[in-house]
C-alpha atoms as a PDB file:
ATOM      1  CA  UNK A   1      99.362 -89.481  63.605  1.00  0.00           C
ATOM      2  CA  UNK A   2      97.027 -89.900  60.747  1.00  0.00           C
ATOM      3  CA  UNK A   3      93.812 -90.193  63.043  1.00  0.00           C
ATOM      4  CA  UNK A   4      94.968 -87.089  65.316  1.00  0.00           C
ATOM      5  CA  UNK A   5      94.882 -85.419  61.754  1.00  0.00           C
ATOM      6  CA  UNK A   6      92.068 -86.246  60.692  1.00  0.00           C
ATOM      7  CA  UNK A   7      90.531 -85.229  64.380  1.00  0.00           C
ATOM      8  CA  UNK A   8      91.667 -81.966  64.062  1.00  0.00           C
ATOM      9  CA  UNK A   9      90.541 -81.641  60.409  1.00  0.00           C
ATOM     10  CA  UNK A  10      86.922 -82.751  61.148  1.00  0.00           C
ATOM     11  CA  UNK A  11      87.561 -80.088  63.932  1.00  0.00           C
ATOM     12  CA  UNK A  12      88.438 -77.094  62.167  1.00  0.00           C
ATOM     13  CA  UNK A  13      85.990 -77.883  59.320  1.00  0.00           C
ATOM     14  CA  UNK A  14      83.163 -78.431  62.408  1.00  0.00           C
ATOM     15  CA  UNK A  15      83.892 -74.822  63.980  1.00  0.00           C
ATOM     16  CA  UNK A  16      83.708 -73.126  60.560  1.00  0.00           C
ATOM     17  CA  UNK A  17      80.652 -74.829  59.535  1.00  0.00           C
ATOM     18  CA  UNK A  18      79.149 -72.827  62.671  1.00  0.00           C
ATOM     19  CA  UNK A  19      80.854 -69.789  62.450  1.00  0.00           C
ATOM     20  CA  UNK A  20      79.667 -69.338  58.726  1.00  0.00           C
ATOM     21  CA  UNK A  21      75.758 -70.899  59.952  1.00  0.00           C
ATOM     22  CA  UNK A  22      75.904 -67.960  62.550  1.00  0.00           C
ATOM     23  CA  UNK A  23      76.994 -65.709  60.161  1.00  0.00           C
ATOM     24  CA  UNK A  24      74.311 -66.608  57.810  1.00  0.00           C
ATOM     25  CA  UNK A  25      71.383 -67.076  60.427  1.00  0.00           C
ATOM     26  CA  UNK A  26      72.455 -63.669  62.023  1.00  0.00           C
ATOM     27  CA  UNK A  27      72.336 -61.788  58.090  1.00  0.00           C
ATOM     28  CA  UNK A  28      68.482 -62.785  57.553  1.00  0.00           C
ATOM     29  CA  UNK A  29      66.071 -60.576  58.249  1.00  0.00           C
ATOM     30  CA  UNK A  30      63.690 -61.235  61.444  1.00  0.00           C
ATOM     31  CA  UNK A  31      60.888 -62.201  59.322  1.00  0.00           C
ATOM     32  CA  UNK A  32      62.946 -65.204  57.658  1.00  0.00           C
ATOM     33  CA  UNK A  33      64.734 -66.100  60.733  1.00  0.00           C
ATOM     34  CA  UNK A  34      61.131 -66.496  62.205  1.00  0.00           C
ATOM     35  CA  UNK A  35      60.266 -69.474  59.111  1.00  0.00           C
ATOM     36  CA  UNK A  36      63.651 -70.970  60.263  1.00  0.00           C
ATOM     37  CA  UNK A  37      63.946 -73.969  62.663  1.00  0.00           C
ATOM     38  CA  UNK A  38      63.972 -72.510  66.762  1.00  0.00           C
ATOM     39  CA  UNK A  39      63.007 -69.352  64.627  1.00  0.00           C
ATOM     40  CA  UNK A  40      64.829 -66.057  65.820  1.00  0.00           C
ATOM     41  CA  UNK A  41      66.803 -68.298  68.167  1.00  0.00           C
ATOM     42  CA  UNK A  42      68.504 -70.593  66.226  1.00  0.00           C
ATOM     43  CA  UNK A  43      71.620 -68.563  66.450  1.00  0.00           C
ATOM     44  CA  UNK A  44      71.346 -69.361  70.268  1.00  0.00           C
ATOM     45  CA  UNK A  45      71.420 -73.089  69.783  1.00  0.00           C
ATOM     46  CA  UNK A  46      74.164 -72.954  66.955  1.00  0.00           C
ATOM     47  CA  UNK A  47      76.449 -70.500  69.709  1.00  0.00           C
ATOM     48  CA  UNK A  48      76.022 -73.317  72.181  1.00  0.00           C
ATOM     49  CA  UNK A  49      76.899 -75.932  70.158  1.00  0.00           C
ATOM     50  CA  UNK A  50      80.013 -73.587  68.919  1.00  0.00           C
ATOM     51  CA  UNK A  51      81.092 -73.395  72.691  1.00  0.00           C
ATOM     52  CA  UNK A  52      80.896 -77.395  73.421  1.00  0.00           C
ATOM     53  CA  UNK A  53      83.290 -76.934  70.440  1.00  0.00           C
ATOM     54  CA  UNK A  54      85.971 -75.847  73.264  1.00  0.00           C
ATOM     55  CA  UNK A  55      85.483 -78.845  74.915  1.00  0.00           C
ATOM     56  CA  UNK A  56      86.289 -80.876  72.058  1.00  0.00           C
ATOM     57  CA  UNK A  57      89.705 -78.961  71.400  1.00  0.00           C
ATOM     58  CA  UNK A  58      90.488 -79.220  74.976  1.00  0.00           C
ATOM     59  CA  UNK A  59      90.292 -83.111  74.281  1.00  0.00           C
ATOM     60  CA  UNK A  60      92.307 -82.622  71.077  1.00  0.00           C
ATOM     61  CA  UNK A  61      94.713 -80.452  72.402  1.00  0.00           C
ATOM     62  CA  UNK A  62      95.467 -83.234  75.578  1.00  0.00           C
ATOM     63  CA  UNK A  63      98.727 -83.649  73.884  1.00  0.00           C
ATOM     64  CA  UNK A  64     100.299 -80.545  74.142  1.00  0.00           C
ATOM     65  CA  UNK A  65     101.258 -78.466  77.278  1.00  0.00           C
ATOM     66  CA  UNK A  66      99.287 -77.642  79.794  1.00  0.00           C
ATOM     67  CA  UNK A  67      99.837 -73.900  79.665  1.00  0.00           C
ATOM     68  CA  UNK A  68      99.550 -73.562  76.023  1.00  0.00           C
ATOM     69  CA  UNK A  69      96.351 -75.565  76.751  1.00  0.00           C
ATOM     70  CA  UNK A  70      95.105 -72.846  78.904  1.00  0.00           C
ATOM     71  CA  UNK A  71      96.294 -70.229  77.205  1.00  0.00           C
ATOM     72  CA  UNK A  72      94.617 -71.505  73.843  1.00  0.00           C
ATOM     73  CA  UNK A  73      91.526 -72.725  76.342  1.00  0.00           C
ATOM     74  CA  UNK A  74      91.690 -69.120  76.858  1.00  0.00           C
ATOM     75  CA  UNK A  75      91.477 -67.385  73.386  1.00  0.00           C
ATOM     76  CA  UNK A  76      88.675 -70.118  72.405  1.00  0.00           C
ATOM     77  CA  UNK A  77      86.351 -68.944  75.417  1.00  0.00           C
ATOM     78  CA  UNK A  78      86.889 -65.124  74.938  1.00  0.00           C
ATOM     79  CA  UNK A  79      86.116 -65.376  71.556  1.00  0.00           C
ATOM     80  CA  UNK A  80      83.080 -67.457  71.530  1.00  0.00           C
ATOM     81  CA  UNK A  81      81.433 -64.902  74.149  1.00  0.00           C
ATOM     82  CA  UNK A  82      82.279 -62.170  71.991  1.00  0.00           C
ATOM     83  CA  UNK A  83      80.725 -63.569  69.490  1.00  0.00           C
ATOM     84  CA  UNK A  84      77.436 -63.926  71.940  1.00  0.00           C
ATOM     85  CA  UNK A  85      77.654 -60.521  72.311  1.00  0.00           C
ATOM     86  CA  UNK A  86      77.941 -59.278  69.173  1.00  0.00           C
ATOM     87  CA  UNK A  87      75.079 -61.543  68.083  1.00  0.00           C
ATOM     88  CA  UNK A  88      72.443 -60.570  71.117  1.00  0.00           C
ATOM     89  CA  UNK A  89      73.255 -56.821  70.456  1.00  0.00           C
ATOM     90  CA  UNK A  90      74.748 -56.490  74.003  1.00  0.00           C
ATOM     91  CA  UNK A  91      77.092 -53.571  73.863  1.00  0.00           C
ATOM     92  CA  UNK A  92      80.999 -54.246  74.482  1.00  0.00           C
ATOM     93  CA  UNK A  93      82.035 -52.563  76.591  1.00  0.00           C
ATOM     94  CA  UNK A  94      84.757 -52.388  79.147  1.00  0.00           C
ATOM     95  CA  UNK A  95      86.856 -55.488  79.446  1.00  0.00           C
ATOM     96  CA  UNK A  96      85.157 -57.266  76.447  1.00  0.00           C
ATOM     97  CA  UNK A  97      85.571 -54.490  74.010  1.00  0.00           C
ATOM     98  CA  UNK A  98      86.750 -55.901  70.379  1.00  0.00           C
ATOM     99  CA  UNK A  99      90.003 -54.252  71.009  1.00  0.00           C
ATOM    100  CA  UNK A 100      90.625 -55.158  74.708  1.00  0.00           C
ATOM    101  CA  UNK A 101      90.202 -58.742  73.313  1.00  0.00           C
ATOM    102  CA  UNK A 102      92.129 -57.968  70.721  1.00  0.00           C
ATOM    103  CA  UNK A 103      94.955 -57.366  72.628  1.00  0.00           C
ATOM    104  CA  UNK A 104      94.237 -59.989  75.430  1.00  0.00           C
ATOM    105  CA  UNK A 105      93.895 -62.791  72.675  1.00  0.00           C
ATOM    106  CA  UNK A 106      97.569 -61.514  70.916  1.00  0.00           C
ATOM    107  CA  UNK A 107      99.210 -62.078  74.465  1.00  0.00           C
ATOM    108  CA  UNK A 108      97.960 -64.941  75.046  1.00  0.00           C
ATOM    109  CA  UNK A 109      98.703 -66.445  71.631  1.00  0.00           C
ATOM    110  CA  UNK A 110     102.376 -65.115  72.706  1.00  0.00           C
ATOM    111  CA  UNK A 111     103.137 -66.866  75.633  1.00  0.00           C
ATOM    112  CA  UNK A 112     101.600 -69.721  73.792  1.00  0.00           C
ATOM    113  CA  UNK A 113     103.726 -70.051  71.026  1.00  0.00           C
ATOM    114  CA  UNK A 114     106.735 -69.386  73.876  1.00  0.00           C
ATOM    115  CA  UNK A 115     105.744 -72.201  75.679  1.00  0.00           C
ATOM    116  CA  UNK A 116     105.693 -74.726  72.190  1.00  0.00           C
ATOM    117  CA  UNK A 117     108.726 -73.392  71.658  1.00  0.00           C
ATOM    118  CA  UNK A 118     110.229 -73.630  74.650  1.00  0.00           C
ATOM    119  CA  UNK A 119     108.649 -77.266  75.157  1.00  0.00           C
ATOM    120  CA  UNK A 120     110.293 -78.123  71.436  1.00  0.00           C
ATOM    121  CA  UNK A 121     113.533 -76.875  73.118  1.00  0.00           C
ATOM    122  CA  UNK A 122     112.898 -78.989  75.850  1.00  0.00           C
ATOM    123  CA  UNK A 123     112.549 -82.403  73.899  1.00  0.00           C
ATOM    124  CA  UNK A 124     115.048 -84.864  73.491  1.00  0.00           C
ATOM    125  CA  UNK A 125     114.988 -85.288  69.990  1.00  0.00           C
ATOM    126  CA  UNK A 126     113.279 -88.497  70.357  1.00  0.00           C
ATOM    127  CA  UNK A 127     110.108 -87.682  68.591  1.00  0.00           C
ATOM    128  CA  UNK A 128     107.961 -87.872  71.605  1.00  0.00           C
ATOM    129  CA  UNK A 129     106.293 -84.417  72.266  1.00  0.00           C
ATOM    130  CA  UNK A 130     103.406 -85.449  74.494  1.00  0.00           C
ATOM    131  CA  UNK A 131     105.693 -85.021  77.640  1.00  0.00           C
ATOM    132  CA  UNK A 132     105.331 -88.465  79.094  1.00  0.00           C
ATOM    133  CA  UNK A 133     108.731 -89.004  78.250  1.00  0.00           C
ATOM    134  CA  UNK A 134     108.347 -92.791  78.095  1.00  0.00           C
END
């Protein structure tokens, strides 16, 4: 229990480390990005490393359901290509539009928190909750 904790942890920590470098990368100006590392494209290579980042909570997340893990899966990918958006300077528009996700992300957080709770109904009181049941 104490490792998965620590997993997650380093995982959280991870993701906001490159949400914040992003952040920070994207607020220079063009001539300091330039003296940067990858210059004006360094926000590229820290957005790819951001979405391998849904791999990794795919892997942490191999515990749980697999329809919260999809719906989660889910909220993950549409948010990190937002955020790919809004740092090219692509327009949103249409189905990717900050409140079209908005509202896609909050149903899909929904039926995942139904289907925890539902699968915390489900258990046996045993303590087991990764569905093996063994």
């Amino acid at each position: 229990m104490i490792r998965q904790t620590v997993q997650w942890i380093v995982y959280f920590v991870t993701v906001a480390a490159l949400i914040c470098g992003l952040e920070i990368v994207t607020g220079l100006p063009a001539q300091t990005q330039a003296s940067l590392p990858l210059g004006t494209h360094l926000w590229i290579a820290l957005w790819c490393v951001l979405g391998l980042m849904i791999i990794a909570f795919v892997r942490l997340s191999r515990s749980y359901p697999p329809l919260f893990i999809i719906c989660t899966t889910t909220i993950c990918a549409l948010d990190w290509l937002v955020l790919g958006l809004k740092y090219s300077h692509i327009t949103i528009a249409g189905l990717l539009s900050a409140s079209n996700v908005e509202i896609i992300s909050n149903v899909l957080n929904i039926a995942a928190i139904a289907v925890i709770a539902f699968s915390w109904a489900k258990d046996d009181d045993t303590g087991n909750t990764d569905n093996t049941k063994l």
